[in-house]
Protein backbone atom coordinates (compact mmCIF):
# COMPACT_ATOMS: atom_id res chain seq x y z
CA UNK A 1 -67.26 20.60 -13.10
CA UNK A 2 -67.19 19.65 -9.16
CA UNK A 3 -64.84 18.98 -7.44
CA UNK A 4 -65.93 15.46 -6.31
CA UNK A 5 -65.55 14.84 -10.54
CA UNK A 6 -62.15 15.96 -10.92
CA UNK A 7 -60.51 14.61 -7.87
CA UNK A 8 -60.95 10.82 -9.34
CA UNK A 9 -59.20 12.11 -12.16
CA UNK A 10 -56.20 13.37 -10.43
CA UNK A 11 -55.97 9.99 -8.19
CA UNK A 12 -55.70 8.66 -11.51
CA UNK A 13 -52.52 10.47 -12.81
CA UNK A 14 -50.29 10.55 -9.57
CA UNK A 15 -50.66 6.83 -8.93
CA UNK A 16 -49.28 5.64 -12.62
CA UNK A 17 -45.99 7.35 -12.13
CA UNK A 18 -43.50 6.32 -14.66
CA UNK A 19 -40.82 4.05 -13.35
CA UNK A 20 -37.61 5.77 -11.76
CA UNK A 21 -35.18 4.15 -14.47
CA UNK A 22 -32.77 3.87 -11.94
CA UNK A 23 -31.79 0.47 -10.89
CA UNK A 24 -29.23 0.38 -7.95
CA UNK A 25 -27.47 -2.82 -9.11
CA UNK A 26 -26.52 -1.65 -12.39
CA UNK A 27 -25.11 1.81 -10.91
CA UNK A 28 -23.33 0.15 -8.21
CA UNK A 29 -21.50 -2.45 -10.70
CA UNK A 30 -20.81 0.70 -12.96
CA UNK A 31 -18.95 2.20 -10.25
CA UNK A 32 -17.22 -0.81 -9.29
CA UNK A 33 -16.19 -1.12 -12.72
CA UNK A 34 -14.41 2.68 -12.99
CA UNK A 35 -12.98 1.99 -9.24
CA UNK A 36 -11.11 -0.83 -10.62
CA UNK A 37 -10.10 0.86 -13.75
CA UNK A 38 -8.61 3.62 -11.95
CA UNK A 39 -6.27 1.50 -9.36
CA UNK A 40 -5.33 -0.29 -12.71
CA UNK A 41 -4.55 2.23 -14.31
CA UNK A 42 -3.09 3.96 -10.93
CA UNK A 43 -0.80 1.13 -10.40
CA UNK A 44 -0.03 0.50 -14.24
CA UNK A 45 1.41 4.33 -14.20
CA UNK A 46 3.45 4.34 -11.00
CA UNK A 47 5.19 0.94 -12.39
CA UNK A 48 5.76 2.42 -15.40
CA UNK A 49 6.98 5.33 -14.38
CA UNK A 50 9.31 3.64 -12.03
CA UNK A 51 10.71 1.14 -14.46
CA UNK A 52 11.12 4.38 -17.29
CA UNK A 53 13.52 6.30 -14.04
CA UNK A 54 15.36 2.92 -14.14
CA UNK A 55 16.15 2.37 -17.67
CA UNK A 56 17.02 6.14 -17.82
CA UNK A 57 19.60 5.70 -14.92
CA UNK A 58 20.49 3.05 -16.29
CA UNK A 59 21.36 4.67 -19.99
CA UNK A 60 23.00 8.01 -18.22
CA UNK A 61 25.39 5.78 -16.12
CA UNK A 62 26.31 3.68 -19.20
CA UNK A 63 28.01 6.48 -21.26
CA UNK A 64 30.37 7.83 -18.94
CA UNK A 65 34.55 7.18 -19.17
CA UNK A 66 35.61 4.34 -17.19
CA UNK A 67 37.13 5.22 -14.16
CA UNK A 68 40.93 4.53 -13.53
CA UNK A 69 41.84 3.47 -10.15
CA UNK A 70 43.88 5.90 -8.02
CA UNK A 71 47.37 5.49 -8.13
CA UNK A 72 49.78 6.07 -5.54
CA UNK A 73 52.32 8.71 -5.00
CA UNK A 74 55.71 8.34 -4.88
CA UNK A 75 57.70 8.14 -1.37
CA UNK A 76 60.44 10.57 -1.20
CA UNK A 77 63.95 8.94 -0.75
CA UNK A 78 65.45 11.65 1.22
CA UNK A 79 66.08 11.46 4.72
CA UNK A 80 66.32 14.59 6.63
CA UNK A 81 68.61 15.01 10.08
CA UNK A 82 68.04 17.87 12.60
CA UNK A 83 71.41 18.50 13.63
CA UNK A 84 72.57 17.82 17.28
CA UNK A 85 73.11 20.82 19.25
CA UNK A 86 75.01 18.98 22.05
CA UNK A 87 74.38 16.76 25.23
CA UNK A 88 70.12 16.51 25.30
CA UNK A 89 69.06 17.04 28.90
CA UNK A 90 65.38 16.27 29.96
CA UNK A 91 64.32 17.05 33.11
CA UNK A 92 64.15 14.68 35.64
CA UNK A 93 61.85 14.63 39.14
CA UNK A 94 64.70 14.28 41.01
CA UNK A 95 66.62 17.44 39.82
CA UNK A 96 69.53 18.67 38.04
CA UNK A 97 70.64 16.82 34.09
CA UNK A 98 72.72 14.05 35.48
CA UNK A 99 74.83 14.57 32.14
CA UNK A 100 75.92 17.85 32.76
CA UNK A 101 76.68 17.37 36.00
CA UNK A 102 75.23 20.09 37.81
């Protein structure tokens, strides 16, 4: 066989290429659709999470004792004195205790 008899046939092959199968629409819509799904389910989990810390606070606060208010302490009744050693001189800018006469 020439060449000039086989070339035809290879023009032939190449320009009937199967389609691609891939349509652009349909994969863009697909991932739209599993974006979505994951903020749902993103947003779903962080709320329930959230709301499960809450009731859980909620149940651990709930069993403990009542508290009792503080009371107070007694005052003491006793009154102390510091005995008086005699005459109390401070000192004055102008000089000597004017009680003791100095």
């Amino acid at each position: 066989m020439r060449d000039d008899d086989v070339k035809p046939l290879f023009d032939l092959i190449t320009s009937e290429q199967p389609p691609l199968g891939i349509d652009i629409g349909r994969i863009s819509e697909r991932g739209r659709r599993t974006r979505r799904r994951r903020k749902t389910l993103a947003v779903v989990g962080s709320s329930a999470a959230v709301c499960g810390a809450i009731v859980l606070s909620v149940f651990a606060l709930a069993d403990r004792a009542p508290v009792e208010p503080a009371t107070r302490l007694p005052t003491s009744t006793v009154t102390t004195t510091t005995p008086s050693t005699g005459a109390s001189c401070y000192l004055t800018p102008g000089g000597p205790c004017p009680q003791n006469g100095r």
